[in-house]
Protein backbone atom coordinates (compact mmCIF):
# COMPACT_ATOMS: atom_id res chain seq x y z
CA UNK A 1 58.61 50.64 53.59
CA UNK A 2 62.24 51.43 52.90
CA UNK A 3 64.98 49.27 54.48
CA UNK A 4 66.76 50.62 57.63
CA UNK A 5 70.01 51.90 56.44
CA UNK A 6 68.26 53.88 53.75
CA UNK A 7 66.70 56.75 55.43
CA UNK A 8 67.22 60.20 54.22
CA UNK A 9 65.70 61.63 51.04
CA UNK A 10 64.32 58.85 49.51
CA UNK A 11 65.59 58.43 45.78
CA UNK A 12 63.51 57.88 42.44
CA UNK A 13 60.68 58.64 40.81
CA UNK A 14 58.82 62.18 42.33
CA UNK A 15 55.15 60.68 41.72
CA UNK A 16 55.61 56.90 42.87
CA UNK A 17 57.58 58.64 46.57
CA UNK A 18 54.17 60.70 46.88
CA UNK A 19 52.16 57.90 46.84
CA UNK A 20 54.71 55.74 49.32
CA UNK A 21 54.00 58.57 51.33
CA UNK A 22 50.28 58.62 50.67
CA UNK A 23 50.07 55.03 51.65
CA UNK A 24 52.19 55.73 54.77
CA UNK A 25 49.74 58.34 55.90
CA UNK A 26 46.80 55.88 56.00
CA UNK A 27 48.65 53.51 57.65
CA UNK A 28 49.23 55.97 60.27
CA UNK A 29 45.73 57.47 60.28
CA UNK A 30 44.38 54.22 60.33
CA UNK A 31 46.07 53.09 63.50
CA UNK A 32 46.71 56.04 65.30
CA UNK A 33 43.87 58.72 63.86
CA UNK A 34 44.30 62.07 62.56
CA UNK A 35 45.11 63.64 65.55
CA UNK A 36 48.73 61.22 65.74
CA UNK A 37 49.47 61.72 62.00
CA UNK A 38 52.05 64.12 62.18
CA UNK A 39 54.88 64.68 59.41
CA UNK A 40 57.12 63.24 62.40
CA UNK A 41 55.00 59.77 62.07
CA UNK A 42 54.27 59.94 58.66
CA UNK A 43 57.94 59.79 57.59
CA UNK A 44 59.01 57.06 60.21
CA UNK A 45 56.42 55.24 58.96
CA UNK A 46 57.54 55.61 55.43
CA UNK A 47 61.09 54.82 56.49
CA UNK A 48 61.82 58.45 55.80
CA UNK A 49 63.47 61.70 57.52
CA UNK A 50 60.81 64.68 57.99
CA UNK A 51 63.22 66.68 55.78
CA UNK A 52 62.79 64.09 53.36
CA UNK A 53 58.76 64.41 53.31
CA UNK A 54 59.08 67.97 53.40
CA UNK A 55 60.97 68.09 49.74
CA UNK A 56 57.58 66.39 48.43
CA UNK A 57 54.63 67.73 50.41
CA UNK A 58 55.67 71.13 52.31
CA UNK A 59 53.49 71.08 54.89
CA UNK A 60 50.72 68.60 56.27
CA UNK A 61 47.52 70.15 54.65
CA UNK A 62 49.11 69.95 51.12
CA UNK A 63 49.97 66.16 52.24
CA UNK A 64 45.98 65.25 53.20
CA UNK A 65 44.59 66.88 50.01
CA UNK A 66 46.92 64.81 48.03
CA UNK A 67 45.98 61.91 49.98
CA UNK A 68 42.36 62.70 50.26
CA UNK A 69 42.38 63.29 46.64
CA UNK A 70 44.07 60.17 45.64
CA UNK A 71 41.10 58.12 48.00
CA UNK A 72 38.54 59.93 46.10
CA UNK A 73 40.10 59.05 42.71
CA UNK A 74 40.40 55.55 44.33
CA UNK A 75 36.13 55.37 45.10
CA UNK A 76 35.73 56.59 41.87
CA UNK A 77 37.53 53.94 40.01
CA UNK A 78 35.71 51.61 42.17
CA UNK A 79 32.74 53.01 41.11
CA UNK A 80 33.32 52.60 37.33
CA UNK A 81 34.53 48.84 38.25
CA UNK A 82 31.84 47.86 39.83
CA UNK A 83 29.62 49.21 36.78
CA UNK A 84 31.40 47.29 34.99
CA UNK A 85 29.60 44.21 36.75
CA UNK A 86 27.39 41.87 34.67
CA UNK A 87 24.96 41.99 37.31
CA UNK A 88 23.13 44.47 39.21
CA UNK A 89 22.89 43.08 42.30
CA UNK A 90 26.58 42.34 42.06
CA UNK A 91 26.92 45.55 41.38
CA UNK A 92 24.92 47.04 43.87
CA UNK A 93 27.10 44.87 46.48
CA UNK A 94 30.08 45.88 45.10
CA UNK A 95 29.65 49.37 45.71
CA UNK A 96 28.17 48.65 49.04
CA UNK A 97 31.02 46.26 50.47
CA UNK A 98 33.51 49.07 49.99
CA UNK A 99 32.24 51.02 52.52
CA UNK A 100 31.61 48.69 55.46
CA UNK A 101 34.34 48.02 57.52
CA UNK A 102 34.48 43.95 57.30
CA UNK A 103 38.28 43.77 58.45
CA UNK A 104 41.27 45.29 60.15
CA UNK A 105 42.39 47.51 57.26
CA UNK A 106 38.57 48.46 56.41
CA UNK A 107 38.23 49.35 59.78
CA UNK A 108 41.18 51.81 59.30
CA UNK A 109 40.28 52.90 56.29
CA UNK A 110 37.43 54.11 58.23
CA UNK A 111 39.03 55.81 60.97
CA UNK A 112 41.14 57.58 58.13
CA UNK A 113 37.95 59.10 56.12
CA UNK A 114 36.33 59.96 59.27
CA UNK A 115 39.37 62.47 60.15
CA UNK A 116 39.09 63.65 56.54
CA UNK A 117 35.54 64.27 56.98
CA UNK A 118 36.28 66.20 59.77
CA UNK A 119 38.87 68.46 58.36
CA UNK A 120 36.13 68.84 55.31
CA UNK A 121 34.34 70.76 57.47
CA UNK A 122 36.90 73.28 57.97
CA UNK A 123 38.59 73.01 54.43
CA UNK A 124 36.60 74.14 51.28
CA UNK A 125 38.95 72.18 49.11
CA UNK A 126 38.57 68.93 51.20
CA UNK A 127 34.90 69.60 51.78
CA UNK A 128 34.71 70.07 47.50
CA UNK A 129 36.24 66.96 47.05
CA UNK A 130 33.71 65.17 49.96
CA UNK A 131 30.90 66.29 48.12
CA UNK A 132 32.44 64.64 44.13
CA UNK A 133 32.52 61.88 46.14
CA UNK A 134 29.23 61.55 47.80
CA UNK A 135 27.88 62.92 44.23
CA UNK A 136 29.80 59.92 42.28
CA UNK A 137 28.49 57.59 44.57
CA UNK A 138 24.63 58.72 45.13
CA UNK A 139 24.73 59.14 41.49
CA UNK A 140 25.77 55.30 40.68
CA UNK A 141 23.84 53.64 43.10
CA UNK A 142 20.81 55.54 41.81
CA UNK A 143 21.39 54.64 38.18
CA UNK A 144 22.02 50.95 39.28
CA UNK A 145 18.56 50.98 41.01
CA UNK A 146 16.46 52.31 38.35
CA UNK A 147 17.84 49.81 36.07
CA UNK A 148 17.38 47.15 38.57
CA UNK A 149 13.57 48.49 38.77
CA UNK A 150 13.69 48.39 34.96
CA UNK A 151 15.03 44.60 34.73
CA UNK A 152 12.39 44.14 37.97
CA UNK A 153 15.40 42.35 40.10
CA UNK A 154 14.51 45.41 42.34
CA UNK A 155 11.20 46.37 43.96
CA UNK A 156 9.88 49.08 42.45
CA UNK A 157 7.24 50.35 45.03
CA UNK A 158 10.29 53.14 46.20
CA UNK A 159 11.99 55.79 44.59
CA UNK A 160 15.54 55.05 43.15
């Protein structure tokens, strides 16, 4: 968060303020929801003017694709590190602790993808990005249970 006597248009590098920004957003969609995640809250939240916000996302919907798109990027990197895991079981826990919501900021990270699953339903770019996402995911866990059926550290009397 930028210090107090630094609000206006916040200086330095273009990417790294989107993704202040970005961060800012969940903070407020995690606390307040969707419907309270205005520009307005966004940029006091990021220590910012509105103005400010405006010169790097124009409008809100071009701010919660970027956002949206930098979670799913987020899940899949998870994905790969989990992969990545010696063991399949580890693996397979990995993969499945990142999605329950165990603490506070889980918990909002929850409340966050919920109102992007919502606005997927309206939004074909949103809704495109759900479904990479729920594709990545189904497609890992199903490749980590075969081999766990292969390496017989997983019942096999189901389908992957």
């Amino acid at each position: 968060m930028k210090t107090a006597n630094a609000v206006g248009r916040p200086v330095g590098e273009y990417d790294l303020k989107r993704k202040e920004i970005a961060a800012a957003t969940w903070r407020v969609m995690a606390t307040s929801g969707l419907e309270k995640a205005s520009l307005r809250a966004i940029a006091r939240e990021a220590g910012y003017t509105t103005g400010a916000l405006v010169h790097y996302f124009p409008n809100k919907d071009e701010l919660l694709e970027f956002v949206f798109t930098q979670a799913s990027n987020d899940v899949k990197q998870q994905l790969e590190t989990a992969l990545k895991e010696d063991n399949i079981l580890d693996a397979m826990r990995e993969i499945s602790l990142g999605v329950l919501p165990l603490n506070e900021e889980e918990r909002g990270r929850i409340v966050a993808w919920q109102g992007f699953l919502r606005i997927a339903e309206n939004n074909q770019k949103m809704a495109l990005i759900v479904n990479e996402i729920r594709h990545a995911i189904h497609k890992q866990l199903t490749y980590l249970m075969q081999r766990g059926q292969e390496l017989g550290i997983v019942r096999g009397d189901f389908a992957a």
